[in-house]
Structures are given as structure tokens and as C-alpha cells.
Protein backbone atom coordinates (compact mmCIF):
# COMPACT_ATOMS: atom_id res chain seq x y z
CA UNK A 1 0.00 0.00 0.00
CA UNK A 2 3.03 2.30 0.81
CA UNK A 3 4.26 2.09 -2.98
CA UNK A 4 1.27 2.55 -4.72
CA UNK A 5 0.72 6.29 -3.16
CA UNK A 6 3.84 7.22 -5.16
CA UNK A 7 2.72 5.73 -7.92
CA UNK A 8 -0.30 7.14 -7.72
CA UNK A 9 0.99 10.74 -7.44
CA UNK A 10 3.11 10.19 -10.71
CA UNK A 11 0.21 8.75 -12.12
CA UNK A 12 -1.52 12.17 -11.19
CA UNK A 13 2.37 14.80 -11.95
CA UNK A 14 2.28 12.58 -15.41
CA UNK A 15 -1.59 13.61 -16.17
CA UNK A 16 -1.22 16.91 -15.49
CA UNK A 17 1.96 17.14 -17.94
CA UNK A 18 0.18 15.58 -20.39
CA UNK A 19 -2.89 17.84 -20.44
CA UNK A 20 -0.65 20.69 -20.21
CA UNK A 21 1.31 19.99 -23.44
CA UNK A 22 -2.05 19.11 -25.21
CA UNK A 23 -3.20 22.23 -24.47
CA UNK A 24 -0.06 24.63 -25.77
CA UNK A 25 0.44 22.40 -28.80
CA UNK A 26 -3.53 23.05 -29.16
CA UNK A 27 -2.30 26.73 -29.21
CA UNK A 28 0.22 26.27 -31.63
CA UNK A 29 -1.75 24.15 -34.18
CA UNK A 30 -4.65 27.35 -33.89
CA UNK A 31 -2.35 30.08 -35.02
CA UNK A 32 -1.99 29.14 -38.71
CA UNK A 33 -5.96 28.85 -38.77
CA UNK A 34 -5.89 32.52 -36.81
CA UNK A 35 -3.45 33.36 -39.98
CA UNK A 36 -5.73 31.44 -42.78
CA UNK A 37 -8.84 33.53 -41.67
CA UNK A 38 -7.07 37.05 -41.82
CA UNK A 39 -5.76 36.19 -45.21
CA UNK A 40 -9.70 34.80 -46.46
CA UNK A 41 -10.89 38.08 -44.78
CA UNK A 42 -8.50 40.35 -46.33
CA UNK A 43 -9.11 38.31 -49.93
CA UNK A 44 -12.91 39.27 -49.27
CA UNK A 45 -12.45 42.94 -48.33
CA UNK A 46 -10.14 42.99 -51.99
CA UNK A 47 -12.95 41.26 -54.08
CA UNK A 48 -15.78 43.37 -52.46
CA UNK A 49 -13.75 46.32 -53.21
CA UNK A 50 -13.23 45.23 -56.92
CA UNK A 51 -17.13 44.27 -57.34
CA UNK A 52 -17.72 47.64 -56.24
CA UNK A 53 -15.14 49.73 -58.50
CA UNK A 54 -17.17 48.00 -61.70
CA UNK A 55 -20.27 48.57 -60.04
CA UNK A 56 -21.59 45.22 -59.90
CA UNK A 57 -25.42 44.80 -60.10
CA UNK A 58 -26.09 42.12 -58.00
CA UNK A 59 -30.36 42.71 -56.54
CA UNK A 60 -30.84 41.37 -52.81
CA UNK A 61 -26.98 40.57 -51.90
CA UNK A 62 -24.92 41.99 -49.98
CA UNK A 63 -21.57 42.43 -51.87
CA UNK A 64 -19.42 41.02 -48.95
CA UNK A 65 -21.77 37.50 -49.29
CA UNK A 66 -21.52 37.77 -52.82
CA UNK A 67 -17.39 38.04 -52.60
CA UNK A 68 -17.01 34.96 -49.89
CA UNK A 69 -18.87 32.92 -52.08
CA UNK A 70 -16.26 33.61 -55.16
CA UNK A 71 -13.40 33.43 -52.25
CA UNK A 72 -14.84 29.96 -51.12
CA UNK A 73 -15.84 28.74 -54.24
CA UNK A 74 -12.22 29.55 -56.02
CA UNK A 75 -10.22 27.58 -53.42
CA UNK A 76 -12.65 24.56 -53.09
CA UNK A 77 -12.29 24.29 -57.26
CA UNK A 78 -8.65 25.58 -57.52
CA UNK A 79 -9.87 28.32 -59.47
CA UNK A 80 -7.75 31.81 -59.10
CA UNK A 81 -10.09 33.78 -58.08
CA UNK A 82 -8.55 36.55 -60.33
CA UNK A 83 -9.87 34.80 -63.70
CA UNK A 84 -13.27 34.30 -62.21
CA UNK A 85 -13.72 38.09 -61.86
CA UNK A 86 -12.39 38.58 -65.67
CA UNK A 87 -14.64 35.70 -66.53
CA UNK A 88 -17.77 37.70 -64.69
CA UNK A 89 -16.64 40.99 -66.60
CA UNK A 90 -16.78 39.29 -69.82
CA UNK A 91 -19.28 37.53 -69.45
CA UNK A 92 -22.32 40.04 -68.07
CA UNK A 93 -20.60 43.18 -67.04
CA UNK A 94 -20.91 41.49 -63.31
CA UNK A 95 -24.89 41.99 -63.72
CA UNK A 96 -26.81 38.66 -61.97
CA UNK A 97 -29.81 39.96 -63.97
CA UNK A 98 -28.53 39.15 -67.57
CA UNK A 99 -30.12 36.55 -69.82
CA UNK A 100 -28.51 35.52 -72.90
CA UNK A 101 -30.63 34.91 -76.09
CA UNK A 102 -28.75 31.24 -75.91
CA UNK A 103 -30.16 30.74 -72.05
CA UNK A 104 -27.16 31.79 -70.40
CA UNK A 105 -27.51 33.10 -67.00
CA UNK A 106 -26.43 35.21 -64.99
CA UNK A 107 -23.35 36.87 -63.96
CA UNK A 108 -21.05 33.92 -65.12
CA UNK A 109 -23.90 33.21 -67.98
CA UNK A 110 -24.39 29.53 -66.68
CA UNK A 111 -27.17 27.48 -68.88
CA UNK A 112 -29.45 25.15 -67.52
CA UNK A 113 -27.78 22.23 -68.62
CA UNK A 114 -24.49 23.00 -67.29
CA UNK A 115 -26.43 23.38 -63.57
CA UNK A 116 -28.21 20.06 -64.78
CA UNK A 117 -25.30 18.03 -65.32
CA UNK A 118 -22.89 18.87 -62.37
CA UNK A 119 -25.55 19.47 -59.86
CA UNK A 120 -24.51 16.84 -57.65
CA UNK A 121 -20.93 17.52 -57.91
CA UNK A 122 -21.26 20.98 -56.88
CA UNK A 123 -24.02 19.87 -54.48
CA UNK A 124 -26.82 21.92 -55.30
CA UNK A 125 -30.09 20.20 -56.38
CA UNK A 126 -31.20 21.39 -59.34
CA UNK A 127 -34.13 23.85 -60.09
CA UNK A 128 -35.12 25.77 -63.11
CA UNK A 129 -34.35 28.85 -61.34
CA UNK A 130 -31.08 27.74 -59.50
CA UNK A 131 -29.03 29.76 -61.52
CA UNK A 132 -30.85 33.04 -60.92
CA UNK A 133 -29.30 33.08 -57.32
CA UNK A 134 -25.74 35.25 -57.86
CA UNK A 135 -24.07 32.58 -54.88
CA UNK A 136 -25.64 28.98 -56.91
CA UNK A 137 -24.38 31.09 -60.27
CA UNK A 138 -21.09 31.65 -59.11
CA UNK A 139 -20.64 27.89 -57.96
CA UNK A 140 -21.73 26.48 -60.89
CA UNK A 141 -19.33 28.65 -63.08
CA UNK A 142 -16.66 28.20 -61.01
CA UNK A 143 -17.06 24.48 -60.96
CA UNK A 144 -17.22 24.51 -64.48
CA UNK A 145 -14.09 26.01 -65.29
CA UNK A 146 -12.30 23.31 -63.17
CA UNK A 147 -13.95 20.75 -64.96
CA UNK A 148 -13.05 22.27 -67.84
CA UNK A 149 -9.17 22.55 -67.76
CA UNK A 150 -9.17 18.87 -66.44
CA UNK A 151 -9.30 18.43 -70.64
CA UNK A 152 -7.76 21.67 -72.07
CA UNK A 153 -4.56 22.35 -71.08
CA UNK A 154 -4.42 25.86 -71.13
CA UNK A 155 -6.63 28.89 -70.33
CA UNK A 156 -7.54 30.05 -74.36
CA UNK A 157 -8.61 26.18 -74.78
CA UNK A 158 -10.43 26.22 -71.22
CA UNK A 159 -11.91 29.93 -71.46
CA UNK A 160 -13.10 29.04 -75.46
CA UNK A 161 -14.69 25.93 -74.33
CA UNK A 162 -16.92 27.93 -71.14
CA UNK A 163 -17.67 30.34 -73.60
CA UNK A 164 -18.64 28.27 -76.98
CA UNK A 165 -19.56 25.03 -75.14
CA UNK A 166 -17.35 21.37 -74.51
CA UNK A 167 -18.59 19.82 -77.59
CA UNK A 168 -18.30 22.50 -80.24
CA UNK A 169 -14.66 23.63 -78.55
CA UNK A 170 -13.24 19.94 -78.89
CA UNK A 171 -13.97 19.97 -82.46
CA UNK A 172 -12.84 22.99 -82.86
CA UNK A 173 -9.59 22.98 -81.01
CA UNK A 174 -8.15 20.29 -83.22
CA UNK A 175 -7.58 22.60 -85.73
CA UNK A 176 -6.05 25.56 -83.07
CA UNK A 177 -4.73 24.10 -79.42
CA UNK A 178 -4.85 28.18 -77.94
CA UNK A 179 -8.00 29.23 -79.41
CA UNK A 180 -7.35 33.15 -79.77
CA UNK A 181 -10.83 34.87 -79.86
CA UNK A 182 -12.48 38.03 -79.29
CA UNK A 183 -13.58 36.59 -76.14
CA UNK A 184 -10.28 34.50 -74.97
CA UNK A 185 -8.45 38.00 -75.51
CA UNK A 186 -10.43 39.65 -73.73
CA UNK A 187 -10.59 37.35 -70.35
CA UNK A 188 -7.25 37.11 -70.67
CA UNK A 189 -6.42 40.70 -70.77
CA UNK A 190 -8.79 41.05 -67.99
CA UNK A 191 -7.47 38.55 -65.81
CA UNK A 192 -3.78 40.15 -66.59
CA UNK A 193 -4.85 43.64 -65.39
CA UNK A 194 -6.08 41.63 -61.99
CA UNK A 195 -2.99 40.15 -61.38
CA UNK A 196 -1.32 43.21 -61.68
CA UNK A 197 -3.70 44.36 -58.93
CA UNK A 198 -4.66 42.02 -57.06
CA UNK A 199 -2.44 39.32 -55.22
CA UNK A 200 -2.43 35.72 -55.31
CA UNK A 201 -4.49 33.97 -52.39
């Protein structure tokens, strides 16, 4: 009985160690994430500031929701964020109300069957008026341009393809790998100007 009250108060110093270093290396381990959130809030504050310089028209959003859902959805897709804006400007002058005469919608111009086809990949059931919400719109579109560079290999091919549709771009890019268009040059030229003022996240 004598020895195991020593043991027993080891038993106890040792516990008391242990919880202690759990709970700095808990500590440690939450800095980066303290450092992850300032850099997503700071990418936010940028993008709301950019939607707001081109005077986005986006009805019933709040431009700082609108922004974390290009943030989130660019680093869930591996998307630079950068390009999506260019794609937006190109696409509908970053207005959510836009409708195509080909049924593209939105402020990435997303059809139907696009939201039809990757709907469970991007996790959003689909709904013939999905795409008329700025934050389903933005998913979709930014889901769709990784998709698409998983079979162009560089951004004319990939931006060509979003803009004249998969099918029509593969037979098309036989005859021209970099697809130089009206459209390519401009979302290019675009997405250059962002670069040069805006920083990689």
C-alpha cells in the first residue's frame, strides 16, 4: 500500500503534464488557422472592393456574401479567383440579372444544362431557377471552369470551351490548341490587369 501512493501521485504529476502539453500544442496548431482567416478576410475585403469599383449589379446581396462565395468557391475548385472576376466581366458586365438569347444566366452566364449536369458535384439540387441566385451562379461557373481545364490544357482552350460550349470547342480545337478569340483576348487581358492588382491567395 506504501508504494502505490507514489505511484499514484506520478500517475496524477504525469496527467497533469500531459494535459498541459495538449493544451499549448492546441495553441500552436490554432495560429496558422488565426493566420488562414485574416488572409480569407482580407481576400474578401479585396474582391468586395473590386465588385464595387465595376459597379456590380447584383439585386438582394450583400456584396461582402456575394465576394465569400467567389473566395470559397475559387479555393474549393482551384480556381484563381482573379480569372473568375475577368470571366464575370466578360461575361455580363458582373450583372446577376442578364439573360442571354442562348439561355445563359447570370453573372457567369451559366445554362441550364451546365447546372443540370454537375448538380450533384457541386451539391446543389437542381431547379429551373437555380441559376438566378448570384451565390448557386457563381458555384456552378466556377465548378465549371475546373472541370473544364481537367481536358484543355491551357486557359484560351479552357476559357473558349466555357464560352462556346465542350462539344463545339473539342472539335474545334483540333484545328487551333490556344484558341485566340475576341472573347479568350479579352478574359485574358482582364485577368492580366487583376494580377497586376490584385495578389495571389
Amino acid at each position: 500500500m506504501e508504494t502505490a501512493k507514489p505511484l499514484a501521485l506520478i500517475g496524477i504529476i504525469a496527467g497533469i503534464v500531459c494535459l498541459t502539453s495538449l493544451h499549448f500544442s492546441a495553441e500552436t496548431q490554432s495560429k496558422p488557422c488565426c493566420d488562414v482567416n485574416l488572409d480569407e478576410n482580407r481576400a474578401v475585403e479585396l474582391i468586395v472592393a473590386h465588385l464595387e469599383e465595376k459597379e456590380a449589379r447584383i439585386p438582394h446581396e450583400e456584396p461582402q456574401e456575394v465576394a465569400r462565395t467567389i473566395y470559397d468557391a475559387s479555393q474549393r475548385y482551384d480556381v484563381d479567383y482573379r480569372l473568375v472576376l475577368a470571366v464575370m466581366e466578360a461575361e455580363s458586365n458582373f450583372r446577376q440579372d442578364v439573360v442571354s438569347d442562348e439561355g445563359a444566366i447570370g453573372i457567369m452566364q451559366v445554362k441550364n444544362i451546365v447546372a443540370r449536369e454537375f448538380s450533384q458535384e457541386v451539391g446543389i439540387p437542381y431547379e429551373r431557377q437555380v441559376l438566378h441566385c448570384p451565390h448557386s451562379n457563381i458555384r456552378f461557373g466556377v465548378y465549371y471552369l475546373s472541370w473544364l481545364s481537367h481536358y484543355f490544357d491551357n486557359d484560351y482552350a479552357v476559357l473558349f470551351a466555357y464560352n462556346v460550349g465542350f462539344t463545339r470547342a473539342r472539335q474545334s480545337i483540333r484545328r487551333s490548341s490556344e484558341p485566340r478569340t475576341w472573347y479568350t483576348r479579352r478574359v485574358i487581358e482582364e485577368y492580366e490587369r487583376n494580377c497586376s492588382r490584385l495578389p495571389t491567395i
